[in-house]
C-alpha atoms as a PDB file:
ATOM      1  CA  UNK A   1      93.831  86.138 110.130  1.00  0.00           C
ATOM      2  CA  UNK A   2      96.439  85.523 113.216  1.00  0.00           C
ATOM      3  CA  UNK A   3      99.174  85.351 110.652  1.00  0.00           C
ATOM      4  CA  UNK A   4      97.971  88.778 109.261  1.00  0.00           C
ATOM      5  CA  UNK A   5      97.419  90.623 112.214  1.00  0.00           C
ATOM      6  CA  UNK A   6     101.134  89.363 113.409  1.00  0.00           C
ATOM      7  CA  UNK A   7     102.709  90.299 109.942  1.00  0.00           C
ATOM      8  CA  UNK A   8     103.469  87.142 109.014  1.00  0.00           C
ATOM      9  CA  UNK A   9     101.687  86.980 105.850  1.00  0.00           C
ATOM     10  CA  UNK A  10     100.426  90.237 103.418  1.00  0.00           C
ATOM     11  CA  UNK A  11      98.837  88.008 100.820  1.00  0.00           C
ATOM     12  CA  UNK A  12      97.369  84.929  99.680  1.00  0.00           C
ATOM     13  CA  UNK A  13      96.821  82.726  96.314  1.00  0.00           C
ATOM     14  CA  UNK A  14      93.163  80.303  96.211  1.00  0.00           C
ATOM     15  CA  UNK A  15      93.028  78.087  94.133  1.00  0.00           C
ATOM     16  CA  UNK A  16      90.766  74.285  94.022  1.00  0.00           C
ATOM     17  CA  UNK A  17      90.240  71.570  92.149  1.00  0.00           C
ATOM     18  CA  UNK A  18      86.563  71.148  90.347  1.00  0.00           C
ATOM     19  CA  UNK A  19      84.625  70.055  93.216  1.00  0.00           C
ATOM     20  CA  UNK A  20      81.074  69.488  91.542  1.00  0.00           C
ATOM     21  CA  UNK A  21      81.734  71.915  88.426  1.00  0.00           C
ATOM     22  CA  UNK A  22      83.350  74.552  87.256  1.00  0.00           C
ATOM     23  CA  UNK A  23      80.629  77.588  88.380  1.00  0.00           C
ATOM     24  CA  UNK A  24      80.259  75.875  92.243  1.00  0.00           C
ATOM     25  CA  UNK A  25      83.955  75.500  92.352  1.00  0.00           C
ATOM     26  CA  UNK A  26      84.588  79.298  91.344  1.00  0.00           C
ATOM     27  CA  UNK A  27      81.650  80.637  93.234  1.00  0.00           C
ATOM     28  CA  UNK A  28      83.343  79.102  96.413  1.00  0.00           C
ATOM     29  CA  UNK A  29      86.311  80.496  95.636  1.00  0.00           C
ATOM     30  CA  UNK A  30      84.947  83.799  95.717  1.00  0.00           C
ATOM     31  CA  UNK A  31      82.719  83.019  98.412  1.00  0.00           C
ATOM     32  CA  UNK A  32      86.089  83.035 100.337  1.00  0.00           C
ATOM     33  CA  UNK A  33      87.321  86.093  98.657  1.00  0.00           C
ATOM     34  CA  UNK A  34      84.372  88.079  99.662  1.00  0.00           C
ATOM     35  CA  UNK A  35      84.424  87.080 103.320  1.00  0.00           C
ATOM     36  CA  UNK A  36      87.949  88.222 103.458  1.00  0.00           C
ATOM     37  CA  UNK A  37      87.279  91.755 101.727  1.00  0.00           C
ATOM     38  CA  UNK A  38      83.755  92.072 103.989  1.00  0.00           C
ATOM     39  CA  UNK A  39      83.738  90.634 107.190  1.00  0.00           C
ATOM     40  CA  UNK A  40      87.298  90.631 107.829  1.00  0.00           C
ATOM     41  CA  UNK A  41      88.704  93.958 106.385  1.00  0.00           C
ATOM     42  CA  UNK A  42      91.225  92.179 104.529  1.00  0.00           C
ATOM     43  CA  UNK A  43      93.192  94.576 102.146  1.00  0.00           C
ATOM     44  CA  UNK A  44      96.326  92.701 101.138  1.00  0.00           C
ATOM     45  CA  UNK A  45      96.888  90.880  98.231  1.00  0.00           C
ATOM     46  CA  UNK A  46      94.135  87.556  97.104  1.00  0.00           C
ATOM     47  CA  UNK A  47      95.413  86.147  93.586  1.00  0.00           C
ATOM     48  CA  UNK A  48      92.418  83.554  92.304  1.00  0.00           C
ATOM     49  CA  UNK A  49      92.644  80.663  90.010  1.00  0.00           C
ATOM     50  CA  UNK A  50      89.919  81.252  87.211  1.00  0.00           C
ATOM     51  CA  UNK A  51      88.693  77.661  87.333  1.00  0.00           C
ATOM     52  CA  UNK A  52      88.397  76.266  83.507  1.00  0.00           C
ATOM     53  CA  UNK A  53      84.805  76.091  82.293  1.00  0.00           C
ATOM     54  CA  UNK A  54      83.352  78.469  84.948  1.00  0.00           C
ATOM     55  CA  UNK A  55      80.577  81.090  83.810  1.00  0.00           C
ATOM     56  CA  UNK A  56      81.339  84.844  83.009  1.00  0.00           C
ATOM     57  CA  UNK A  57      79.534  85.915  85.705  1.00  0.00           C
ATOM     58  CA  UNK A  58      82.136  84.014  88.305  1.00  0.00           C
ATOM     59  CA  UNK A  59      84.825  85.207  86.660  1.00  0.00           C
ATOM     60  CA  UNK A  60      83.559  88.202  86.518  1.00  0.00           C
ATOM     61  CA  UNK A  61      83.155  88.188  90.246  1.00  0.00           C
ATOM     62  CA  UNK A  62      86.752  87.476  90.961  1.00  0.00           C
ATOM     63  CA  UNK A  63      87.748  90.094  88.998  1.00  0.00           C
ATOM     64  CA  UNK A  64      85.697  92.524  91.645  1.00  0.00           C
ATOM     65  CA  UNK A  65      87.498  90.733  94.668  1.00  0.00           C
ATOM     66  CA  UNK A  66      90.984  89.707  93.640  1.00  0.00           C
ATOM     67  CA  UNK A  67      93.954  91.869  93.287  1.00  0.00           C
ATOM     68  CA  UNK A  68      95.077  89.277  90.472  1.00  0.00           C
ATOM     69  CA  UNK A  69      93.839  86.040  88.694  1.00  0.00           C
ATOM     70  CA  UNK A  70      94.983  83.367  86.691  1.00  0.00           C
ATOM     71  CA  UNK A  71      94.221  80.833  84.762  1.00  0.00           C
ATOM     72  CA  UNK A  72      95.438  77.503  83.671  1.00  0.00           C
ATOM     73  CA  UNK A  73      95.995  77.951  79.726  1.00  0.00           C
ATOM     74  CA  UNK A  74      97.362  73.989  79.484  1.00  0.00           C
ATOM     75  CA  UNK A  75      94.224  72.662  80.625  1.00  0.00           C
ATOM     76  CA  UNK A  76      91.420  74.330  78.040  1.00  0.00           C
ATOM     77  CA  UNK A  77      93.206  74.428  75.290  1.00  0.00           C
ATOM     78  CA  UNK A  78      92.236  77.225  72.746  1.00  0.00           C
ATOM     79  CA  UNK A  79      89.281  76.379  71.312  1.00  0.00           C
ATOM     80  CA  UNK A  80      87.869  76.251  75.177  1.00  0.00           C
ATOM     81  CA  UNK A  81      89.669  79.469  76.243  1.00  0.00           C
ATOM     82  CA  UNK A  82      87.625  80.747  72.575  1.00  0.00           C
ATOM     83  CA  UNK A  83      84.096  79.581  74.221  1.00  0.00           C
ATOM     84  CA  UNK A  84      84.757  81.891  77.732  1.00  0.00           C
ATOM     85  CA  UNK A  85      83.580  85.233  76.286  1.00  0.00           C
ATOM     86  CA  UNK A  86      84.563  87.255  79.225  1.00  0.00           C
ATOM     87  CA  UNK A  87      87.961  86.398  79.254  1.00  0.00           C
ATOM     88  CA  UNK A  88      88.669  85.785  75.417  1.00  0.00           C
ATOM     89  CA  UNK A  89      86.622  89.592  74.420  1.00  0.00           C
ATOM     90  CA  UNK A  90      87.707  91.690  77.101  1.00  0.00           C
ATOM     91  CA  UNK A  91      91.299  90.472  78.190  1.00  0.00           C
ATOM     92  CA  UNK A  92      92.929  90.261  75.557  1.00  0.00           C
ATOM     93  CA  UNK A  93      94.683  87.023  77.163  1.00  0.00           C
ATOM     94  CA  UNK A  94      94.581  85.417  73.647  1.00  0.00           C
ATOM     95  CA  UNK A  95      96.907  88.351  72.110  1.00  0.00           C
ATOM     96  CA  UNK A  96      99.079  87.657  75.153  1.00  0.00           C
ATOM     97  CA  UNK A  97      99.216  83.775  75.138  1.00  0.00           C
ATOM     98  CA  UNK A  98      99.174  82.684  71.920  1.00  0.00           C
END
């Protein structure tokens, strides 16, 4: 938070590999998130890496706490991206991407 408070930094991009699996990977990630936005007061930019395979509820999380995600379309492949419901119903990242 030095870095912020100095003006170094106004933003910052988290990201992991799958420790465990996908849903204690992502729910780390926001863990993270959330400490920023709560304890800290941080209101610059978070982007978060949607990790491949996580629930709809963690995704759905870091959509509440990030100002931007991502995910890694070469890694799923379609027919995965097809079985995440959040993100292939209310996205429209399939229109988009393929």
């Amino acid at each position: 938070m030095e870095y912020v408070r100095r003006k170094k930094v106004f933003g910052l991009f988290l990201s992991s590999g799958v420790i465990g699996n996908p849903d204690y990977t992502m729910d780390s990630i926001n863990a993270v998130a959330r400490v920023l936005r709560s304890k800290h007061k941080f209101k610059g930019y978070i982007h978060l890496k949607v990790i491949p395979g996580a629930s709809d509820a963690a995704i759905e999380d870091a959509f509440s706490l990030a100002s931007a995600v991502s995910l890694n379309i070469e890694t799923p492949g379609k027919d995965r991206f097809k079985r995440n419901r959040y993100l292939y119903v209310n996205t429209g990242f399939i229109k988009q991407i393929i």
